[in-house]
PDB file of N, CA and C in Angstrom:
ATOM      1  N   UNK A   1      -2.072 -11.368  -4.557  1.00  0.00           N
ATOM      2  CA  UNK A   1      -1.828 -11.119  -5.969  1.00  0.00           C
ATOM      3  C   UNK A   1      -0.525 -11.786  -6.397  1.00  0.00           C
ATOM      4  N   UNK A   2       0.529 -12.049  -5.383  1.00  0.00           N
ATOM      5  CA  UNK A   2       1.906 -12.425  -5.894  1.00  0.00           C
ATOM      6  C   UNK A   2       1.668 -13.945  -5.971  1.00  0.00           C
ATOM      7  N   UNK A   3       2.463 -14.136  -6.891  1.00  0.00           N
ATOM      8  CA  UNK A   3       2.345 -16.020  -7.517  1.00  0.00           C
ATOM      9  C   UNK A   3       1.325 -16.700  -7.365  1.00  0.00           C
ATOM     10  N   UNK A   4       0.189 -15.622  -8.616  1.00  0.00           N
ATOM     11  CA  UNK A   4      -0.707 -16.135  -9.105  1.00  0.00           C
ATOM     12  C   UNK A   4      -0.565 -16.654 -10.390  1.00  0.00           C
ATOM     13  N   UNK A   5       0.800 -15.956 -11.207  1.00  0.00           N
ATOM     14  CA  UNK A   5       0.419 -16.462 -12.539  1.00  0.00           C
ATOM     15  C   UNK A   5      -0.619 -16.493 -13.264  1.00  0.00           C
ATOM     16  N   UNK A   6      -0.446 -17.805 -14.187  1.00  0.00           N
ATOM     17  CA  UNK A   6      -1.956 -17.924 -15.298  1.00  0.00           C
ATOM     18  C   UNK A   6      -2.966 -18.240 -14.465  1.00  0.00           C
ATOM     19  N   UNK A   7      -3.275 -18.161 -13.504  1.00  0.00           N
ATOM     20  CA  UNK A   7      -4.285 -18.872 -12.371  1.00  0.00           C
ATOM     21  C   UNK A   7      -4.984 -17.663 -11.979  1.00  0.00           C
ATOM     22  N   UNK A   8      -4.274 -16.401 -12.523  1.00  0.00           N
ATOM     23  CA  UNK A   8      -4.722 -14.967 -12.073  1.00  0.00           C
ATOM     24  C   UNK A   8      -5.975 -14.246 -12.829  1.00  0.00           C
ATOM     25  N   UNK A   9      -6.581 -15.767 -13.911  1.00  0.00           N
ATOM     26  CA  UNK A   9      -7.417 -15.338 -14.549  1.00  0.00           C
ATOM     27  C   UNK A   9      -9.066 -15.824 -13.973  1.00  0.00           C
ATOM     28  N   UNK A  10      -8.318 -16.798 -12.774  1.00  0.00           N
ATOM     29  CA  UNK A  10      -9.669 -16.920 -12.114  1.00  0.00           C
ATOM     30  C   UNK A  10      -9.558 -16.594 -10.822  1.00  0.00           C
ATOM     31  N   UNK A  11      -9.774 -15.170 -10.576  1.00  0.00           N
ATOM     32  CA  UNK A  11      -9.792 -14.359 -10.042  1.00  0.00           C
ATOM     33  C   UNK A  11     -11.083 -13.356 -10.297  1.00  0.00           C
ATOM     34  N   UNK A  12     -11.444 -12.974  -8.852  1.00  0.00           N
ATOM     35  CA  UNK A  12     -12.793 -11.777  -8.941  1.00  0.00           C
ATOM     36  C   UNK A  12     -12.115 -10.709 -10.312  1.00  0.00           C
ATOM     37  N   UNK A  13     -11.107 -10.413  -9.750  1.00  0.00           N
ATOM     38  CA  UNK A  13     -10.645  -8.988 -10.717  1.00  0.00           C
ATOM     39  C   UNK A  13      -9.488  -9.574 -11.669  1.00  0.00           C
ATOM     40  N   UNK A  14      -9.527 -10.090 -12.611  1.00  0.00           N
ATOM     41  CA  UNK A  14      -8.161 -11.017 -13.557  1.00  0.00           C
ATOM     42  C   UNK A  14      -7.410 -10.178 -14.625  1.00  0.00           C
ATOM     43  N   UNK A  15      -8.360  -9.057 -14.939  1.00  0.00           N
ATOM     44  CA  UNK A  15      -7.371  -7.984 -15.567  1.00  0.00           C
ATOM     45  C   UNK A  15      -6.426  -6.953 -14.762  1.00  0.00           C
ATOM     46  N   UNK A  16      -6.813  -6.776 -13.454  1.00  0.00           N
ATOM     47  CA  UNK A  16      -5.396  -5.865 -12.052  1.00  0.00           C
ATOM     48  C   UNK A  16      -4.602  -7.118 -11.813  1.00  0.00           C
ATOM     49  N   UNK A  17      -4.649  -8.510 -11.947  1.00  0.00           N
ATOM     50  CA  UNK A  17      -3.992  -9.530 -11.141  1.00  0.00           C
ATOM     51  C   UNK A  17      -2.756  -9.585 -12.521  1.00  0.00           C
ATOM     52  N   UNK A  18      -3.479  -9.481 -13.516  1.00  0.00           N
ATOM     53  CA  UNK A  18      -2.624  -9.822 -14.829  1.00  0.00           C
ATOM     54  C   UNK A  18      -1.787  -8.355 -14.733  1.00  0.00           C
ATOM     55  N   UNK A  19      -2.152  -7.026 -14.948  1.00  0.00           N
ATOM     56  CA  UNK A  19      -1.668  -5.825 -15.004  1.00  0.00           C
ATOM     57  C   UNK A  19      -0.562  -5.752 -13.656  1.00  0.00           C
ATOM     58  N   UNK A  20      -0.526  -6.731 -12.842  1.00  0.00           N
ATOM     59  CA  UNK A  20      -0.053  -6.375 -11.657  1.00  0.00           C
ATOM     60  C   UNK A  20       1.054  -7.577 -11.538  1.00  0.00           C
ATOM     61  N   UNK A  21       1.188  -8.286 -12.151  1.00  0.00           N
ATOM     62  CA  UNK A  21       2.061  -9.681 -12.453  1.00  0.00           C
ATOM     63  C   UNK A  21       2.918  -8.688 -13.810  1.00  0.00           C
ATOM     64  N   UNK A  22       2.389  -8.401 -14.423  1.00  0.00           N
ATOM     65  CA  UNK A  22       3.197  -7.612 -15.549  1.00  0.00           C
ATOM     66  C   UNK A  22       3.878  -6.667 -14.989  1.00  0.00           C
ATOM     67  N   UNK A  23       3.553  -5.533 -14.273  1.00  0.00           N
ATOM     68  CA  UNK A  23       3.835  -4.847 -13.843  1.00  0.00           C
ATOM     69  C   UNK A  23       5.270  -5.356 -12.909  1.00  0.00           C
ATOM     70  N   UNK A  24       5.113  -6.058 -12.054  1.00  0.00           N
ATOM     71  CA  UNK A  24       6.326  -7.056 -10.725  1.00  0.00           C
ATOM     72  C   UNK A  24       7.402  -7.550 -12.055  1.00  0.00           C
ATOM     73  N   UNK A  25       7.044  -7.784 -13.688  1.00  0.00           N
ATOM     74  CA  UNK A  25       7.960  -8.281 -14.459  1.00  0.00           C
ATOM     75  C   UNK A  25       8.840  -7.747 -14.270  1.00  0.00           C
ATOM     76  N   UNK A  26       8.384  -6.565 -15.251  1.00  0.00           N
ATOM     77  CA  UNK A  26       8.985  -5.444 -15.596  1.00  0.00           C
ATOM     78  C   UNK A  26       9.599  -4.637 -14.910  1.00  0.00           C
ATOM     79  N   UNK A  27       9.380  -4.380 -13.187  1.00  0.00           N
ATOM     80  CA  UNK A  27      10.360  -3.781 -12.529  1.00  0.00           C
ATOM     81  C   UNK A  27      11.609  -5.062 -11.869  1.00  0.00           C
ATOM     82  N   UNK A  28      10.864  -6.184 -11.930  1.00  0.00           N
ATOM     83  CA  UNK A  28      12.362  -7.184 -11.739  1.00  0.00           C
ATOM     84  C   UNK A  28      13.323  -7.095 -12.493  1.00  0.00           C
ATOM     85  N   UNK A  29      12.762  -7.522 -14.167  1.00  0.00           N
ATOM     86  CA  UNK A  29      13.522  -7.135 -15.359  1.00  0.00           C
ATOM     87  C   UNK A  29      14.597  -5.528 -15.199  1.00  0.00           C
ATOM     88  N   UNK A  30      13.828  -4.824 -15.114  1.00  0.00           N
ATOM     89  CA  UNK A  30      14.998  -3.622 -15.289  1.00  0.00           C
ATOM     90  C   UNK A  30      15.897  -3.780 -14.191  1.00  0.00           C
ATOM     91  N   UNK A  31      15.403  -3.999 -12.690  1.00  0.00           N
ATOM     92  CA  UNK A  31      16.492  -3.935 -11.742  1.00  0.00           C
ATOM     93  C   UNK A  31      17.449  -4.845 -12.113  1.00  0.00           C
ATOM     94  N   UNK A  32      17.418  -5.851 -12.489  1.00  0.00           N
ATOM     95  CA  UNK A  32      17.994  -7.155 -13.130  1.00  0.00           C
ATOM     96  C   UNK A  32      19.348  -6.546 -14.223  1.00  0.00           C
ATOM     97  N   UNK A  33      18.776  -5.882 -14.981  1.00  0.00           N
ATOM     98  CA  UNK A  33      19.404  -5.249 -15.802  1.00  0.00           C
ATOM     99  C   UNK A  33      20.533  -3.926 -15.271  1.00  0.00           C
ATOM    100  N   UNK A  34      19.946  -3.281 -14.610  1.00  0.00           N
ATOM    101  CA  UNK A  34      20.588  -2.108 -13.977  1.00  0.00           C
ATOM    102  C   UNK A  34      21.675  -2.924 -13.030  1.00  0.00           C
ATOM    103  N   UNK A  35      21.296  -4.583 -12.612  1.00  0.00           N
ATOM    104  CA  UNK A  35      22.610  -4.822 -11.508  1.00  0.00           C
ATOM    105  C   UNK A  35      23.809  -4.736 -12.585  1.00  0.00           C
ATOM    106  N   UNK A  36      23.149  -5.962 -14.134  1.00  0.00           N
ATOM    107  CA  UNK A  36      24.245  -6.272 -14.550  1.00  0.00           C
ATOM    108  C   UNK A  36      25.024  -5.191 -14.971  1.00  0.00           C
ATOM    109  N   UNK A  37      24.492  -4.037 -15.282  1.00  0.00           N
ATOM    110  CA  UNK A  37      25.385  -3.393 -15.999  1.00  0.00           C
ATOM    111  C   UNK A  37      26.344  -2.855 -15.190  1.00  0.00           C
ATOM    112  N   UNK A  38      25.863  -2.591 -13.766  1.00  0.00           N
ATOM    113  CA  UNK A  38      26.849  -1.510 -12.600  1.00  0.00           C
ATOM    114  C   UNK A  38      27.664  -2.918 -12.287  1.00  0.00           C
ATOM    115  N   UNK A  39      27.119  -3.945 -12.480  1.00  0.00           N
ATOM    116  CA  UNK A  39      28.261  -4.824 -12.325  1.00  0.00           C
ATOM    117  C   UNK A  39      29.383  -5.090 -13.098  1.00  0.00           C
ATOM    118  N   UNK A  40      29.225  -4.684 -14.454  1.00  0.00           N
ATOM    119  CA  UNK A  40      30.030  -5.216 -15.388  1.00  0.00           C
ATOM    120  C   UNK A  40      31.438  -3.968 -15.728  1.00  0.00           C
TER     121      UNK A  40
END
């Protein structure tokens, strides 16, 4: 499932590959966020 990207739409299952690429965003994004701030 990891670094499938837009390619995740040709896939048996392309709506969990997409929900699941969104999903890996969004917890990078916040940890991302949570460094900068304990960093700053």
């Amino acid at each position: 499932v990891m670094g499938k990207g837009i390619m995740g739409t040709n896939t048996p299952a392309p709506v969990r590959v997409c929900v699941l690429a969104l999903a890996n965003h969004c917890v990078f994004g916040v940890g991302m966020a949570a460094g900068f701030q304990l960093a700053a």
